[in-house]
PDB file of N, CA and C in Angstrom:
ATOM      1  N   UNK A   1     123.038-139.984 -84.127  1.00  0.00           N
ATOM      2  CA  UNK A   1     122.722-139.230 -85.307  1.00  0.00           C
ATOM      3  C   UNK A   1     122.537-137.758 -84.925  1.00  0.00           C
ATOM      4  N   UNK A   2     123.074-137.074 -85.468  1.00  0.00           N
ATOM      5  CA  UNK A   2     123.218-135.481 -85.457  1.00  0.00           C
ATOM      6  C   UNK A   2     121.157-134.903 -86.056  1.00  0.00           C
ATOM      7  N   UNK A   3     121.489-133.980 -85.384  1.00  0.00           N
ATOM      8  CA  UNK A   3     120.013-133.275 -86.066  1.00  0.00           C
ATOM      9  C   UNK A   3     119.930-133.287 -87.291  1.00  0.00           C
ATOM     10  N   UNK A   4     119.124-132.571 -88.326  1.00  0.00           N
ATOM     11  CA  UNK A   4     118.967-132.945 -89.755  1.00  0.00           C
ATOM     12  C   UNK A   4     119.809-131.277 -89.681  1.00  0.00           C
ATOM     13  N   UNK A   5     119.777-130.030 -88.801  1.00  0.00           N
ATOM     14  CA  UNK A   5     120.082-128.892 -89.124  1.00  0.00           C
ATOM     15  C   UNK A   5     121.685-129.010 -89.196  1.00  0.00           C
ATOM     16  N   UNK A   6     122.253-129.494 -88.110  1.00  0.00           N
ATOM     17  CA  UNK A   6     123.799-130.209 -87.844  1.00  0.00           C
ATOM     18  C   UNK A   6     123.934-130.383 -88.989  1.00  0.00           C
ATOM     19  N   UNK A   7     123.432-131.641 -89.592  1.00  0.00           N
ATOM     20  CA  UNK A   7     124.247-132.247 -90.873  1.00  0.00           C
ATOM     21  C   UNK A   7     124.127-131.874 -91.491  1.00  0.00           C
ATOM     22  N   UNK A   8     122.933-130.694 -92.252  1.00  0.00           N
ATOM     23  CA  UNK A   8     123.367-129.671 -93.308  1.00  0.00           C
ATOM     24  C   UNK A   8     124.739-128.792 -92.994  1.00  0.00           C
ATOM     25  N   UNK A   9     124.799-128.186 -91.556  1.00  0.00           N
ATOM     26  CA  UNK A   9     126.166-127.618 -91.555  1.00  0.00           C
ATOM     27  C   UNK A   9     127.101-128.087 -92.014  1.00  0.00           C
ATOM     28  N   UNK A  10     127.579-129.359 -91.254  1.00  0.00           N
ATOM     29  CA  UNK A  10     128.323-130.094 -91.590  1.00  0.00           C
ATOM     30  C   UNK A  10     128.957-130.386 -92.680  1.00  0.00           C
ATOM     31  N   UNK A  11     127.658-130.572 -93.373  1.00  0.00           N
ATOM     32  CA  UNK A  11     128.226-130.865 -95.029  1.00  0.00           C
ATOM     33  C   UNK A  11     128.630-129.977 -95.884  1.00  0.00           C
ATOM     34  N   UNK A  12     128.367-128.885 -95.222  1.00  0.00           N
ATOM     35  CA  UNK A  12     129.245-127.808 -95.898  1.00  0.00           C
ATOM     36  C   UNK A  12     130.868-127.690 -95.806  1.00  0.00           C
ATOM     37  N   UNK A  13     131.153-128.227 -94.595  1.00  0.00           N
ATOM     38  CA  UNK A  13     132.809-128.294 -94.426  1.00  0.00           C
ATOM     39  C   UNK A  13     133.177-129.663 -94.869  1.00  0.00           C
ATOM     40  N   UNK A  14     132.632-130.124 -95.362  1.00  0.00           N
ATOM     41  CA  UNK A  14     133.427-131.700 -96.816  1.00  0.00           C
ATOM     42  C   UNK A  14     133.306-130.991 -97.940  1.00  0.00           C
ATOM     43  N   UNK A  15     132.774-130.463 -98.210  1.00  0.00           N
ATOM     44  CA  UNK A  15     132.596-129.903 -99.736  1.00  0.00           C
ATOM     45  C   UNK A  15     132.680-128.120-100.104  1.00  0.00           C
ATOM     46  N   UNK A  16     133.355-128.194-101.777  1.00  0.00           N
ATOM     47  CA  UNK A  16     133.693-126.595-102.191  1.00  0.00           C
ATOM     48  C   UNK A  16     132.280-125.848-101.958  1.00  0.00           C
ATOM     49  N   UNK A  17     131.427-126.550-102.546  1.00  0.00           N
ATOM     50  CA  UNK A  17     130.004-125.765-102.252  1.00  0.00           C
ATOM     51  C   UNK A  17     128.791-126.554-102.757  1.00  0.00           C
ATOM     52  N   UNK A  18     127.562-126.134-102.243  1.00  0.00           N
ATOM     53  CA  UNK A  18     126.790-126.990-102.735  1.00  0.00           C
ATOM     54  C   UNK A  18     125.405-126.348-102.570  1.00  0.00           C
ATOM     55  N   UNK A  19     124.690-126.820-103.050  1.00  0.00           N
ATOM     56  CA  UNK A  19     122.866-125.900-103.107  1.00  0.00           C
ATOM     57  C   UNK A  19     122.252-127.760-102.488  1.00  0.00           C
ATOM     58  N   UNK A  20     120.836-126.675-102.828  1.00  0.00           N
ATOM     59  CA  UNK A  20     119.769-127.430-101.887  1.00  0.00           C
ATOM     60  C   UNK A  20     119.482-128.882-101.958  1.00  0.00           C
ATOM     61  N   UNK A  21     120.229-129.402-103.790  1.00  0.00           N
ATOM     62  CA  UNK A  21     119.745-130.579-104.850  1.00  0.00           C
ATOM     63  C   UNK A  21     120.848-131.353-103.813  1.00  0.00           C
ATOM     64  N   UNK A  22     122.120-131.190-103.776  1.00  0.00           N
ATOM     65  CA  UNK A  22     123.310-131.548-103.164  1.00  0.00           C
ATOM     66  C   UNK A  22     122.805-132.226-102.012  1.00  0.00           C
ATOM     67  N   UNK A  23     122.712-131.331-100.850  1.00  0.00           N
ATOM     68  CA  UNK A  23     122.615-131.487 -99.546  1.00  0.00           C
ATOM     69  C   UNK A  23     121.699-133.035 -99.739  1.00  0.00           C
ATOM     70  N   UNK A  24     120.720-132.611-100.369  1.00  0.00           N
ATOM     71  CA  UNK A  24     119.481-133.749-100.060  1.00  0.00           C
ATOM     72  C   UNK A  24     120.261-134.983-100.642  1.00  0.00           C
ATOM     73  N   UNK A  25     120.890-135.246-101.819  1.00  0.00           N
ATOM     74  CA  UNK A  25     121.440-136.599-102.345  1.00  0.00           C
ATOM     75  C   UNK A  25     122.451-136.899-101.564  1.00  0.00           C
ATOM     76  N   UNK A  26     123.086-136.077-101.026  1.00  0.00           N
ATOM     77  CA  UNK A  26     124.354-136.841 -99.940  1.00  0.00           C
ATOM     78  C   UNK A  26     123.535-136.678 -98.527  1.00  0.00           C
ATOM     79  N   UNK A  27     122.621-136.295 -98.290  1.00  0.00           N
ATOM     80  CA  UNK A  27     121.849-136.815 -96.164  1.00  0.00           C
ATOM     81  C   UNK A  27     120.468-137.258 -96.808  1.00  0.00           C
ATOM     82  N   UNK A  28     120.062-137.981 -97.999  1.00  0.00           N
ATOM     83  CA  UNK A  28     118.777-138.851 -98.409  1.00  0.00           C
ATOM     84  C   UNK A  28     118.862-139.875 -97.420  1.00  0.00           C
ATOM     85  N   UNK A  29     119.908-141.264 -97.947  1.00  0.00           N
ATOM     86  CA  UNK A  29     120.291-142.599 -97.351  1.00  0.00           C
ATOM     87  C   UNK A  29     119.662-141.793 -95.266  1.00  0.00           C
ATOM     88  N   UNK A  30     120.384-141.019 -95.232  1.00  0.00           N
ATOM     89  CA  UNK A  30     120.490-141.136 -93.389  1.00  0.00           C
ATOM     90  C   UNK A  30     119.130-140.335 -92.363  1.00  0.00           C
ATOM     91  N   UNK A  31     118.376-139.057 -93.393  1.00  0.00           N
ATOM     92  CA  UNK A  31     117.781-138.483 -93.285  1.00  0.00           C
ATOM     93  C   UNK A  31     116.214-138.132 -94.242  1.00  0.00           C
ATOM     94  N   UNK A  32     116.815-139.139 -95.151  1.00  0.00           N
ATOM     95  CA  UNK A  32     114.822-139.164 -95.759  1.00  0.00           C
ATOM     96  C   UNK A  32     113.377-139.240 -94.902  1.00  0.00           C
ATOM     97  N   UNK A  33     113.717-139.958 -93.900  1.00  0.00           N
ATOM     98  CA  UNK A  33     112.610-139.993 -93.404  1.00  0.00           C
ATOM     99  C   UNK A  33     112.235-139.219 -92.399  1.00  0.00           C
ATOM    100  N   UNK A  34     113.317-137.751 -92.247  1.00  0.00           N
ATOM    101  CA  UNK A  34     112.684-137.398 -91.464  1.00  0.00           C
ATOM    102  C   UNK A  34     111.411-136.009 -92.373  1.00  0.00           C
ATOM    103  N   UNK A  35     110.415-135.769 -91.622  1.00  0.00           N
ATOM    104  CA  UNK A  35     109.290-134.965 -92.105  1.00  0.00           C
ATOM    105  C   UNK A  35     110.087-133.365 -92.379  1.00  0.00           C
ATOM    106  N   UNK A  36     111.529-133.011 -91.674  1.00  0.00           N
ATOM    107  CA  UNK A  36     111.556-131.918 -92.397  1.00  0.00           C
ATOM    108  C   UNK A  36     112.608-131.882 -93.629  1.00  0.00           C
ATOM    109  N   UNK A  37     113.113-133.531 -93.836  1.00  0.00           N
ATOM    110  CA  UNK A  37     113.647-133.087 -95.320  1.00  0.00           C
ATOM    111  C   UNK A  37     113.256-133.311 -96.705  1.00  0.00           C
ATOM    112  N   UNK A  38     112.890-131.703 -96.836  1.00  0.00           N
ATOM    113  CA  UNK A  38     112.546-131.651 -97.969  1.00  0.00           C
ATOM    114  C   UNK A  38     113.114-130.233 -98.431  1.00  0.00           C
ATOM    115  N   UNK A  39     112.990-129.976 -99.972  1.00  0.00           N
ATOM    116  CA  UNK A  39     113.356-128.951-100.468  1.00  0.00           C
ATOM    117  C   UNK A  39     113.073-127.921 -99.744  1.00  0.00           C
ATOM    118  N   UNK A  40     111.949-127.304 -99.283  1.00  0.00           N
ATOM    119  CA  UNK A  40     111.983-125.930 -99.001  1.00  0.00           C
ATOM    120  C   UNK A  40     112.217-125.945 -97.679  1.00  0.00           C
ATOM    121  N   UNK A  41     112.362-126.822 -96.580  1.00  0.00           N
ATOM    122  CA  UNK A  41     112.878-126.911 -95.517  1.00  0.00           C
ATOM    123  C   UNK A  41     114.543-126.635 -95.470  1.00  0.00           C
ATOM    124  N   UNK A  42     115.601-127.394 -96.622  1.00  0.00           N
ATOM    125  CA  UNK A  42     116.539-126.989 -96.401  1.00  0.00           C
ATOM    126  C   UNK A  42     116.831-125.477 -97.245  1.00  0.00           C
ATOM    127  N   UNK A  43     116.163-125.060 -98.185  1.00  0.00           N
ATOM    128  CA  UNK A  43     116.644-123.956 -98.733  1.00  0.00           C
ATOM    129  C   UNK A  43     116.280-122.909 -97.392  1.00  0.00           C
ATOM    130  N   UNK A  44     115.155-123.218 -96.853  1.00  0.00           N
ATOM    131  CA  UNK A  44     115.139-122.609 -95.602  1.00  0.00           C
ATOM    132  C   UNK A  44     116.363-122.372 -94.263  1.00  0.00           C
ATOM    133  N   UNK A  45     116.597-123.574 -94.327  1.00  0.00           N
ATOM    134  CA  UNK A  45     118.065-123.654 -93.043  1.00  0.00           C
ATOM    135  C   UNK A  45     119.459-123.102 -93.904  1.00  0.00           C
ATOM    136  N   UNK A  46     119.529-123.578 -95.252  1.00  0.00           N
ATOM    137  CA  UNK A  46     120.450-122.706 -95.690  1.00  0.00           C
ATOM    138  C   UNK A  46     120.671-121.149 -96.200  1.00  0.00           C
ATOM    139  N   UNK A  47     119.136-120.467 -96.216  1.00  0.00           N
ATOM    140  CA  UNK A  47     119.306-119.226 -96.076  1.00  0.00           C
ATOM    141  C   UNK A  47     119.672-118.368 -94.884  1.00  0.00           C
ATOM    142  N   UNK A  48     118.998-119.226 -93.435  1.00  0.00           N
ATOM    143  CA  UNK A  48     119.260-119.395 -92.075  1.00  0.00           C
ATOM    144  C   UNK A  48     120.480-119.154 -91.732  1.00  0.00           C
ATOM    145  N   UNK A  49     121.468-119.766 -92.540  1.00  0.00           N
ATOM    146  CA  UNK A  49     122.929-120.448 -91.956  1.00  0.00           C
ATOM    147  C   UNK A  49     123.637-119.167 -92.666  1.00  0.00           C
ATOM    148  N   UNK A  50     122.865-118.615 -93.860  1.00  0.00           N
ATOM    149  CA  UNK A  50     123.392-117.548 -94.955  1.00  0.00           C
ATOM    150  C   UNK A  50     123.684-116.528 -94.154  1.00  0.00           C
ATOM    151  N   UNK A  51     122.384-116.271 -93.177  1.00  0.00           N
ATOM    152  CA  UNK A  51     122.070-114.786 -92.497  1.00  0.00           C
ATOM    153  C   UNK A  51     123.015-114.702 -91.217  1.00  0.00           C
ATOM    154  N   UNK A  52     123.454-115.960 -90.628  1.00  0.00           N
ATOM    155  CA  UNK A  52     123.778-116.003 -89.949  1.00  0.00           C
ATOM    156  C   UNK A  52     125.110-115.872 -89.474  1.00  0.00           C
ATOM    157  N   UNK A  53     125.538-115.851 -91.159  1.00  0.00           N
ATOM    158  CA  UNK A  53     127.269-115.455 -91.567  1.00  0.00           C
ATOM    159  C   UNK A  53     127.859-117.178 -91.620  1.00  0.00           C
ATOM    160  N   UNK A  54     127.385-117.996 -91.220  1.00  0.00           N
ATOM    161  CA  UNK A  54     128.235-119.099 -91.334  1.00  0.00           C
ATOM    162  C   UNK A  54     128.095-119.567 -92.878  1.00  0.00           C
ATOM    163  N   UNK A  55     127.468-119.289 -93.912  1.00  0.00           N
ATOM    164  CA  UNK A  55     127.484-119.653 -94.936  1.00  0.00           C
ATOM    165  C   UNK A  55     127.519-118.386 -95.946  1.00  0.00           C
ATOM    166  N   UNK A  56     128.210-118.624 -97.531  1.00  0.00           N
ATOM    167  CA  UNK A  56     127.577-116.967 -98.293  1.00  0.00           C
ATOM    168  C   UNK A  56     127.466-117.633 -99.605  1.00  0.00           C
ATOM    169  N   UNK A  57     126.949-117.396-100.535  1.00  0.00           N
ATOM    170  CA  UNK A  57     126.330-117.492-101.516  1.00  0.00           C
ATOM    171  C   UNK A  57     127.647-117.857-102.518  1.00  0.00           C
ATOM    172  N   UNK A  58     128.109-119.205-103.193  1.00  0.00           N
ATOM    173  CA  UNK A  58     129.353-118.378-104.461  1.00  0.00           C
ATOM    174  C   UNK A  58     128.713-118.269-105.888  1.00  0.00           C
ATOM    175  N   UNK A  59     127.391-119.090-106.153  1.00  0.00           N
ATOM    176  CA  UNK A  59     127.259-118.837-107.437  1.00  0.00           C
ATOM    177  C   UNK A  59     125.989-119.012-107.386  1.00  0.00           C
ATOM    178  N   UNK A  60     125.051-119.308-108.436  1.00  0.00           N
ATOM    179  CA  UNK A  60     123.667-119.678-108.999  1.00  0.00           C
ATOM    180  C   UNK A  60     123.743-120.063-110.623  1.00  0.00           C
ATOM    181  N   UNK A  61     122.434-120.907-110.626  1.00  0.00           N
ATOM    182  CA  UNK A  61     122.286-121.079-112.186  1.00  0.00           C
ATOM    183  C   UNK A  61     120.985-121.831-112.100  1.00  0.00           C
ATOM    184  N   UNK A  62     120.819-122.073-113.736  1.00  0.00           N
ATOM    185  CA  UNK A  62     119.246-122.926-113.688  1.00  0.00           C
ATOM    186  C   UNK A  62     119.292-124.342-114.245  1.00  0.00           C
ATOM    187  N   UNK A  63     118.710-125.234-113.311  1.00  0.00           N
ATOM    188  CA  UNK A  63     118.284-126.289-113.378  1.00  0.00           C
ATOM    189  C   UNK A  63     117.740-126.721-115.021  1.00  0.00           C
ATOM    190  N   UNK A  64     118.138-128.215-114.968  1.00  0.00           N
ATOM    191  CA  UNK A  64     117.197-128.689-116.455  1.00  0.00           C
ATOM    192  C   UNK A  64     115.519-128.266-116.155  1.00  0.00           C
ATOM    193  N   UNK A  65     115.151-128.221-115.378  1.00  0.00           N
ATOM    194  CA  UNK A  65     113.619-127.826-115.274  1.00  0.00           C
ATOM    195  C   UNK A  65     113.709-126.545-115.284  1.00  0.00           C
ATOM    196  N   UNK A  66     114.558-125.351-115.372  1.00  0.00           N
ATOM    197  CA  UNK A  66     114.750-124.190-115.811  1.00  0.00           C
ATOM    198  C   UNK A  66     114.138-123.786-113.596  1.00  0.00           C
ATOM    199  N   UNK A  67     114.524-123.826-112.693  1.00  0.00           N
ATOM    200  CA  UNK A  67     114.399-123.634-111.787  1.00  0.00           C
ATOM    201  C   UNK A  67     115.934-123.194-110.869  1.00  0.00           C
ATOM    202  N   UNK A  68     115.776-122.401-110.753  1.00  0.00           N
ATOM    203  CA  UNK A  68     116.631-121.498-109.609  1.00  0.00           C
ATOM    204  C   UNK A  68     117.730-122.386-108.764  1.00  0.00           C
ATOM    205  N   UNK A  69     118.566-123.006-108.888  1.00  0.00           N
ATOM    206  CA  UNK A  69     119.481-123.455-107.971  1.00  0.00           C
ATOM    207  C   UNK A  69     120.957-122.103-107.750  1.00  0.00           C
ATOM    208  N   UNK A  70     121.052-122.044-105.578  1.00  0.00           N
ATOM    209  CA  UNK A  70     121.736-121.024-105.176  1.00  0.00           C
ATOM    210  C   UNK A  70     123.002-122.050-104.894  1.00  0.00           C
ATOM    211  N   UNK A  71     123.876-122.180-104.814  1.00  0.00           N
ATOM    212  CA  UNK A  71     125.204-122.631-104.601  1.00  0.00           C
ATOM    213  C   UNK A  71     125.470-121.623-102.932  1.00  0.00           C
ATOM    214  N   UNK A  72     125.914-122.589-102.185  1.00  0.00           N
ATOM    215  CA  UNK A  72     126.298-121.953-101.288  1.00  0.00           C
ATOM    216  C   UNK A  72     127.785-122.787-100.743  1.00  0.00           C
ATOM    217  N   UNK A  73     128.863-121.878 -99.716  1.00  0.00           N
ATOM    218  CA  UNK A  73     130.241-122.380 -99.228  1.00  0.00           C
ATOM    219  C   UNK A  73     130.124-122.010 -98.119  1.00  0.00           C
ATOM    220  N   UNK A  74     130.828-122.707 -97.328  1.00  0.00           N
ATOM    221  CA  UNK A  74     131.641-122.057 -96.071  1.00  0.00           C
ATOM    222  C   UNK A  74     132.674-121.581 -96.096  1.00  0.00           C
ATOM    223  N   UNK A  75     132.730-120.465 -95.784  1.00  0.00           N
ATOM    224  CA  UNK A  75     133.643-119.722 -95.910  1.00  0.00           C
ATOM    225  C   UNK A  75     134.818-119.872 -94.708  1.00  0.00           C
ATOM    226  N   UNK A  76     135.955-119.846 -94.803  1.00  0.00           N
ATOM    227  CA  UNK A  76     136.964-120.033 -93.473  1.00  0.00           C
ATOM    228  C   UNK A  76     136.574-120.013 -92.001  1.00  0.00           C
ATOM    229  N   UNK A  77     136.295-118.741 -91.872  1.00  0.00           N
ATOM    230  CA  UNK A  77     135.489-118.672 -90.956  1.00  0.00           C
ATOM    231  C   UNK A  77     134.356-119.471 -90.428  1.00  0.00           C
ATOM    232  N   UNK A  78     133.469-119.305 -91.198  1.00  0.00           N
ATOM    233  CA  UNK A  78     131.991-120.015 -91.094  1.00  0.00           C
ATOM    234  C   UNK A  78     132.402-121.731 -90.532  1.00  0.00           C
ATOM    235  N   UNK A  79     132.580-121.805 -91.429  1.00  0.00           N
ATOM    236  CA  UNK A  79     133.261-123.545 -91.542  1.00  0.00           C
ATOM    237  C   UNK A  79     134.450-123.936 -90.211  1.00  0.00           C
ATOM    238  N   UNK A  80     135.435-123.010 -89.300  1.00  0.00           N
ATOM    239  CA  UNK A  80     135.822-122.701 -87.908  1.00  0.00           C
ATOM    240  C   UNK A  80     134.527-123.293 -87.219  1.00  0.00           C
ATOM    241  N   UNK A  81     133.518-122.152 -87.360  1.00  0.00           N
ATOM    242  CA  UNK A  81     132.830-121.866 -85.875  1.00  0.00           C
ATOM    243  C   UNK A  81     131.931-123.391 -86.155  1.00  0.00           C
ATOM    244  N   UNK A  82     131.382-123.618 -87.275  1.00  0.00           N
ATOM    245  CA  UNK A  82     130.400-125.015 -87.387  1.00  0.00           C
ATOM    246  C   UNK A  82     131.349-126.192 -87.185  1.00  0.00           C
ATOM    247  N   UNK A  83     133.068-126.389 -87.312  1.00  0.00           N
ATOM    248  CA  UNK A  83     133.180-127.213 -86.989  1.00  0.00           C
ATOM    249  C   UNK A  83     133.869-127.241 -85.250  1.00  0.00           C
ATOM    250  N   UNK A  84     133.707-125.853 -85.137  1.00  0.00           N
ATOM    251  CA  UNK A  84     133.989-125.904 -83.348  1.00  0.00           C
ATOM    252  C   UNK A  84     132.848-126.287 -82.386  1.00  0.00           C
ATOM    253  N   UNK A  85     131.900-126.008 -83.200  1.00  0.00           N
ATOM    254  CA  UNK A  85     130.579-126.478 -82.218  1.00  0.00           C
ATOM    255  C   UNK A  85     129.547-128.238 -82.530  1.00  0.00           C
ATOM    256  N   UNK A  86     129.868-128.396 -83.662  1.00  0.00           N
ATOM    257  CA  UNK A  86     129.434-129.470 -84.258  1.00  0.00           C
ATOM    258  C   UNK A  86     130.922-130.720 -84.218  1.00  0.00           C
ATOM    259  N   UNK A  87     130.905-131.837 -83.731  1.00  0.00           N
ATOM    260  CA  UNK A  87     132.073-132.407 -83.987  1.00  0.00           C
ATOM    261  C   UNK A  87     131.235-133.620 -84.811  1.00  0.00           C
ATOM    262  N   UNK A  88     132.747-133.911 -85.370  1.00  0.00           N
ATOM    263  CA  UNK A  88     132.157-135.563 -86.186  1.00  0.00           C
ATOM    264  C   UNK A  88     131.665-135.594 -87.312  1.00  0.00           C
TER     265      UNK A  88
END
């Protein structure tokens, strides 16, 4: 099993884009139990991954609870270097 930070990368290169709600319903089943997944842990690693150039922002909007969801992609690049260093 890959780290919980890995498989957020990761899951950015299967998919057009995705925010924080995403990540957690597709690595729940494999990664619920670990103590750092939770919401503000990954909006954390994905602002991380933001700064870091491997990820950039494509959209936003608001949640039925009227709450802030950021959409994020990998961009060509980004999505290269995470899947040159991350395999599988």
């Amino acid at each position: 099993m890959k780290p919980l930070n890995y498989a957020i990368l990761k899951s950015f290169t299967e998919v057009d884009e995705a925010c924080a709600n995403d990540v957690m319903d597709k690595l729940r089943a494999q990664y619920g139990h670990f103590k750092a997944f939770n919401k503000k842990s990954i909006i954390d690693a994905l602002m991380t991954a933001e700064a870091n150039g491997l990820l950039e922002e494509s959209r936003f909007d608001l949640d039925s609870n009227n709450e802030l969801r950021v959409y994020y992609r990998a961009h060509e690049e980004g999505a290269a270097t995470i899947n040159s260093y991350i395999r599988g």
